[in-house]
Protein backbone atom coordinates (compact mmCIF):
# COMPACT_ATOMS: atom_id res chain seq x y z
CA UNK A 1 -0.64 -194.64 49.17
CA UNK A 2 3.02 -194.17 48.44
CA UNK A 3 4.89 -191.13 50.66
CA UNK A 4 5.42 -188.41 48.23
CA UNK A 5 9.19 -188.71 49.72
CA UNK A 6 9.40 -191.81 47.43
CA UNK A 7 8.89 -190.43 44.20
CA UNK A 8 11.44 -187.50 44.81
CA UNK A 9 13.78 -190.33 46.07
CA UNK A 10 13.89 -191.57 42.37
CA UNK A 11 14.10 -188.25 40.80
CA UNK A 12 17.74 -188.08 42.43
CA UNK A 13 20.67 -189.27 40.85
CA UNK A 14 22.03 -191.24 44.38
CA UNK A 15 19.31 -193.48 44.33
CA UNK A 16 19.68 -195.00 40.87
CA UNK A 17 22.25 -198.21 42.46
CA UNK A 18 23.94 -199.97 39.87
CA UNK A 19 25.30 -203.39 41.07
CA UNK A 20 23.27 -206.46 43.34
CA UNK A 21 24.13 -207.02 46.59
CA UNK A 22 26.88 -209.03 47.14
CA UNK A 23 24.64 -210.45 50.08
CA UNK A 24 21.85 -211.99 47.63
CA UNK A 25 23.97 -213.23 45.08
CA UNK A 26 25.64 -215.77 47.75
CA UNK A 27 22.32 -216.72 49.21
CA UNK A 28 21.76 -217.29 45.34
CA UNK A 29 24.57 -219.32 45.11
CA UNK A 30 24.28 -221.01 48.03
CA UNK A 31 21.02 -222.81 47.31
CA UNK A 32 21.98 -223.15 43.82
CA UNK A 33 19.88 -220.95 42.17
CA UNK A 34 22.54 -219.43 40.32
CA UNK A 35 22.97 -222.69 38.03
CA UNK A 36 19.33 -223.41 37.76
CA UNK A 37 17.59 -220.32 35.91
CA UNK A 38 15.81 -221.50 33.49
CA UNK A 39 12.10 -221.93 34.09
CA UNK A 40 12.01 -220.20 37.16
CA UNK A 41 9.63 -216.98 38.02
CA UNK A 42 11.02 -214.41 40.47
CA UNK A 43 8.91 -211.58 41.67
CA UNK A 44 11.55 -208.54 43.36
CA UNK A 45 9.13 -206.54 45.64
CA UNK A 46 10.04 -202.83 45.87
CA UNK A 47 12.18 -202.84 43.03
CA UNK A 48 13.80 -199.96 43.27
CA UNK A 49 16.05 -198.88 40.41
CA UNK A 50 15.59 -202.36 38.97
CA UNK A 51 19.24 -203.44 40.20
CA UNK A 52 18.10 -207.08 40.93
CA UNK A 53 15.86 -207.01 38.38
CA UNK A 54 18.97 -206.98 35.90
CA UNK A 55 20.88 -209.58 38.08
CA UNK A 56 17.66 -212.11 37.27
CA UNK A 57 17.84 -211.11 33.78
CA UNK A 58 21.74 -211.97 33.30
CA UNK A 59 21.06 -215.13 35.71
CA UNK A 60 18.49 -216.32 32.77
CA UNK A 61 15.79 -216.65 34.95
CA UNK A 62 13.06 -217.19 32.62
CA UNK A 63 9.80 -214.80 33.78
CA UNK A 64 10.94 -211.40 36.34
CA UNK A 65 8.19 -209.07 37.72
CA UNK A 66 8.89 -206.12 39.54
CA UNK A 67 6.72 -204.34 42.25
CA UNK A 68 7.31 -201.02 43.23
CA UNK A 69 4.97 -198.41 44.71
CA UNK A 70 7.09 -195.78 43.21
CA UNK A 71 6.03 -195.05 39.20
CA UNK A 72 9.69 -192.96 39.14
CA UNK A 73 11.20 -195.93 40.20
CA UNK A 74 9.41 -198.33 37.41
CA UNK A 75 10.53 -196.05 35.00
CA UNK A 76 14.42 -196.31 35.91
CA UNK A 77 13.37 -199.65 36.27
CA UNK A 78 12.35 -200.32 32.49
CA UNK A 79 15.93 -199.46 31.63
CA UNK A 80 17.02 -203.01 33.55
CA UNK A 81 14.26 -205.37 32.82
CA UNK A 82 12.02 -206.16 29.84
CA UNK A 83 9.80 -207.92 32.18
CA UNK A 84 6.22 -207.40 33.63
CA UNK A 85 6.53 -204.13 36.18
CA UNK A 86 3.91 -203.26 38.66
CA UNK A 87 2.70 -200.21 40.78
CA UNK A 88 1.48 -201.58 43.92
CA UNK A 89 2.60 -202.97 47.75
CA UNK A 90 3.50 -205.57 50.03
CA UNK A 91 0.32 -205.70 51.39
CA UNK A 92 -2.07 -206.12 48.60
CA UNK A 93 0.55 -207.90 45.55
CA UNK A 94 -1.34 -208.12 42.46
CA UNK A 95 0.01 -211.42 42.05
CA UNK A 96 -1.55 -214.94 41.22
CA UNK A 97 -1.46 -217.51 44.49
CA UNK A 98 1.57 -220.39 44.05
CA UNK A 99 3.07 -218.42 40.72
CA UNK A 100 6.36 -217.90 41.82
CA UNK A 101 9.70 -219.71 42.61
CA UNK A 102 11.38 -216.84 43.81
CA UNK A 103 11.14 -213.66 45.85
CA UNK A 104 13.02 -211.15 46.74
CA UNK A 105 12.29 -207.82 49.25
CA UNK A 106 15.82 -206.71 49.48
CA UNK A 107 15.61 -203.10 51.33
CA UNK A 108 11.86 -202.64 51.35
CA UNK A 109 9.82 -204.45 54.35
CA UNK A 110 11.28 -202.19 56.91
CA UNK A 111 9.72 -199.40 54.88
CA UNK A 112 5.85 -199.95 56.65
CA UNK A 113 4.40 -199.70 60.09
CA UNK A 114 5.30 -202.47 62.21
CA UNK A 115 2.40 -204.08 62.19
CA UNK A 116 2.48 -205.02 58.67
CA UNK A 117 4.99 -206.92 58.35
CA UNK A 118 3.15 -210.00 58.97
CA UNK A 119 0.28 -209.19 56.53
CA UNK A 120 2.92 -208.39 53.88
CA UNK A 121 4.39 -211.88 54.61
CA UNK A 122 1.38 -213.71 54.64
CA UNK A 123 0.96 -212.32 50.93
CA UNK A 124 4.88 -213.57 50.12
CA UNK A 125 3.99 -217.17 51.24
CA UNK A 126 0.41 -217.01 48.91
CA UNK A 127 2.12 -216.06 45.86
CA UNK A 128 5.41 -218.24 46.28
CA UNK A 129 4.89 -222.17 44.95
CA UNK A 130 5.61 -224.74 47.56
CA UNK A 131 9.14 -224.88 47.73
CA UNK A 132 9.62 -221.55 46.65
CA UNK A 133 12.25 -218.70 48.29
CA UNK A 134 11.96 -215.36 50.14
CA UNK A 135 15.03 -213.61 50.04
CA UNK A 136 14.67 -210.16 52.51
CA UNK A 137 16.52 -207.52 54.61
CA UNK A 138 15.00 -205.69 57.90
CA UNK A 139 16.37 -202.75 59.42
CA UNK A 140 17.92 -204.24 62.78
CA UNK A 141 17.69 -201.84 66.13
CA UNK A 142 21.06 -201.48 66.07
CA UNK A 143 20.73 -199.36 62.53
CA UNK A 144 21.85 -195.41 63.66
CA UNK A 145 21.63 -194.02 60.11
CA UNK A 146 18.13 -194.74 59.39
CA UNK A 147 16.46 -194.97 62.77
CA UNK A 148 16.28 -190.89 63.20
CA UNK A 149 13.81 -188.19 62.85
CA UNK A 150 10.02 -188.64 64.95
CA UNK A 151 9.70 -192.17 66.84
CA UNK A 152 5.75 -193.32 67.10
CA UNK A 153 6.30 -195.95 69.13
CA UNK A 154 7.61 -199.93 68.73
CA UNK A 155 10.60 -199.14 67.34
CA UNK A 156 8.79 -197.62 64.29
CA UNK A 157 10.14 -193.67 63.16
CA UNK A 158 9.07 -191.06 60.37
CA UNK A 159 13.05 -190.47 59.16
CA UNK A 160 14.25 -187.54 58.62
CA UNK A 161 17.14 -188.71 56.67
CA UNK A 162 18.11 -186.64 53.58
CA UNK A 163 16.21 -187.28 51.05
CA UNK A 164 13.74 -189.89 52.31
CA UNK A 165 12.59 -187.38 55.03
CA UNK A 166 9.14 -188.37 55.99
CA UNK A 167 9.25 -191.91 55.52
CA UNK A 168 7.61 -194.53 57.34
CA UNK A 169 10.88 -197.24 58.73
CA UNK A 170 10.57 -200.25 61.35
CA UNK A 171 13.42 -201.36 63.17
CA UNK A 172 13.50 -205.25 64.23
CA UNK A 173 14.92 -207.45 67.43
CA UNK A 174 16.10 -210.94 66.61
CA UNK A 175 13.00 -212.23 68.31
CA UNK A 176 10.57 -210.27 66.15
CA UNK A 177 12.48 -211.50 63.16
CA UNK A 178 12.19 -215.30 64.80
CA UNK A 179 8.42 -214.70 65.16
CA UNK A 180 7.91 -212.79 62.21
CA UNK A 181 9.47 -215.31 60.03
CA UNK A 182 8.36 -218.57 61.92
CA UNK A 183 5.07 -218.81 59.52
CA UNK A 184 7.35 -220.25 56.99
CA UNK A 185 8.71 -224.23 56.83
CA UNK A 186 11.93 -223.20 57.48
CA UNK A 187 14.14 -219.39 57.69
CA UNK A 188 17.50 -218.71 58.23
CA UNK A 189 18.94 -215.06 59.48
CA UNK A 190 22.06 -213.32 60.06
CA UNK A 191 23.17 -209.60 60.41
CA UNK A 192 24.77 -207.35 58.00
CA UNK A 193 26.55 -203.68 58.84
CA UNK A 194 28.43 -201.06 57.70
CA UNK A 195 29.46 -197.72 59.27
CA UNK A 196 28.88 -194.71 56.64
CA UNK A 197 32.56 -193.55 55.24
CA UNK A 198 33.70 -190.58 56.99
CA UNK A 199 31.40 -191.03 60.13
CA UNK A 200 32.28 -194.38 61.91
CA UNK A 201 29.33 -193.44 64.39
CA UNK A 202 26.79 -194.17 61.76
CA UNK A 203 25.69 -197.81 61.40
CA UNK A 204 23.61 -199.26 59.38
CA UNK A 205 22.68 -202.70 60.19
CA UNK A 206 20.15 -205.25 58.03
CA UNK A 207 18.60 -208.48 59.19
CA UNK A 208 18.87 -210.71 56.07
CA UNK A 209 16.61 -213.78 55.56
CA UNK A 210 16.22 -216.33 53.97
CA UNK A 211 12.90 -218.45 54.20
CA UNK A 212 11.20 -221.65 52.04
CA UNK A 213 7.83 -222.20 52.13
């Protein structure tokens, strides 16, 4: 069941982001998916505001579904992307096995207990095609801005950041992303921060992957 702090999230004008990630359109462009759109399905998991959706959509890519447990955020989401849009979660993706080239869980893995992050990525590799493309971001350890509120335990905290207070977040170690991740053919990883503007003491820091099956 979604955290109620999820639908209030998209009832607030902060959370509606415009513009993709600078991060996933280079590992776009970097394995050349940028010039090959055209027959391609990509799946975005936890959606959001549909901000990737409508990068797909001007890429060309030919079939987009997005997943999102959040019905406020499918709604902002219909306002990016004609496609298919789904209420549901990384654990159980109502998705056929092998029926897509592409997917992308930019922002919403870390959003689960710990331990089910290898469930949720067990249900990535059944619905990608053999060759296919995960495309993801993890909240590192490192992260100060998210990693706040109630810890349970394993790195794993109920936030009480503003306006996602009661929210379930995992923070990873570079070895739990090298396990994590080794149940694909091959993964790549690096590390992306930022300090929030007008508090340098605030970092938040991403693991960002990319893995074939």
């Amino acid at each position: 069941m979604i955290e109620a702090s999820w639908e209030t999230h998209y009832t607030a004008g902060k959370s509606e982001l415009l513009y993709p990630d600078e991060n996933l359109v280079r590992l776009l462009r970097k394995n050349r998916l940028l010039a090959v759109p055209a027959g391609l399905t990509a799946v975005d998991l936890g959606c959001g505001s549909g901000r990737h959706l409508r990068l797909l959509a001007d890429l060309g890519v030919s079939r987009i579904v997005g997943l999102d447990a959040s019905f406020n955020a499918l709604v902002i989401s219909r306002r990016q992307c004609p496609g298919p849009l789904l209420q549901g979660n990384n654990l159980h993706l109502p998705l056929k096995s092998g029926s897509a080239d592409i997917v992308i869980a930019w922002g919403s893995l870390h959003y689960n207990n710990k331990y089910d992050l290898i469930a949720m990525l067990e249900e990535v590799l059944r619905v990608l095609k053999p060759g296919g493309y995960l495309f993801a971001t993890l909240r590192s350890g490192r992260d100060t801005c998210l990693r706040r509120g109630k810890h349970l335990g394993n790195d794993t905290w109920i936030t009480d950041l503003d306006d996602i207070s009661g929210s379930t977040a995992s923070f990873y170690s570079e070895e739990e992303v090298k396990v994590s991740f080794s149940i694909f053919r091959g993964f790549t990883y690096g590390l992306m921060e930022r300090t929030i503007m007008g508090d340098i003491t605030k970092l938040i820091s991403h693991w960002v992957i990319e893995a074939r099956k």
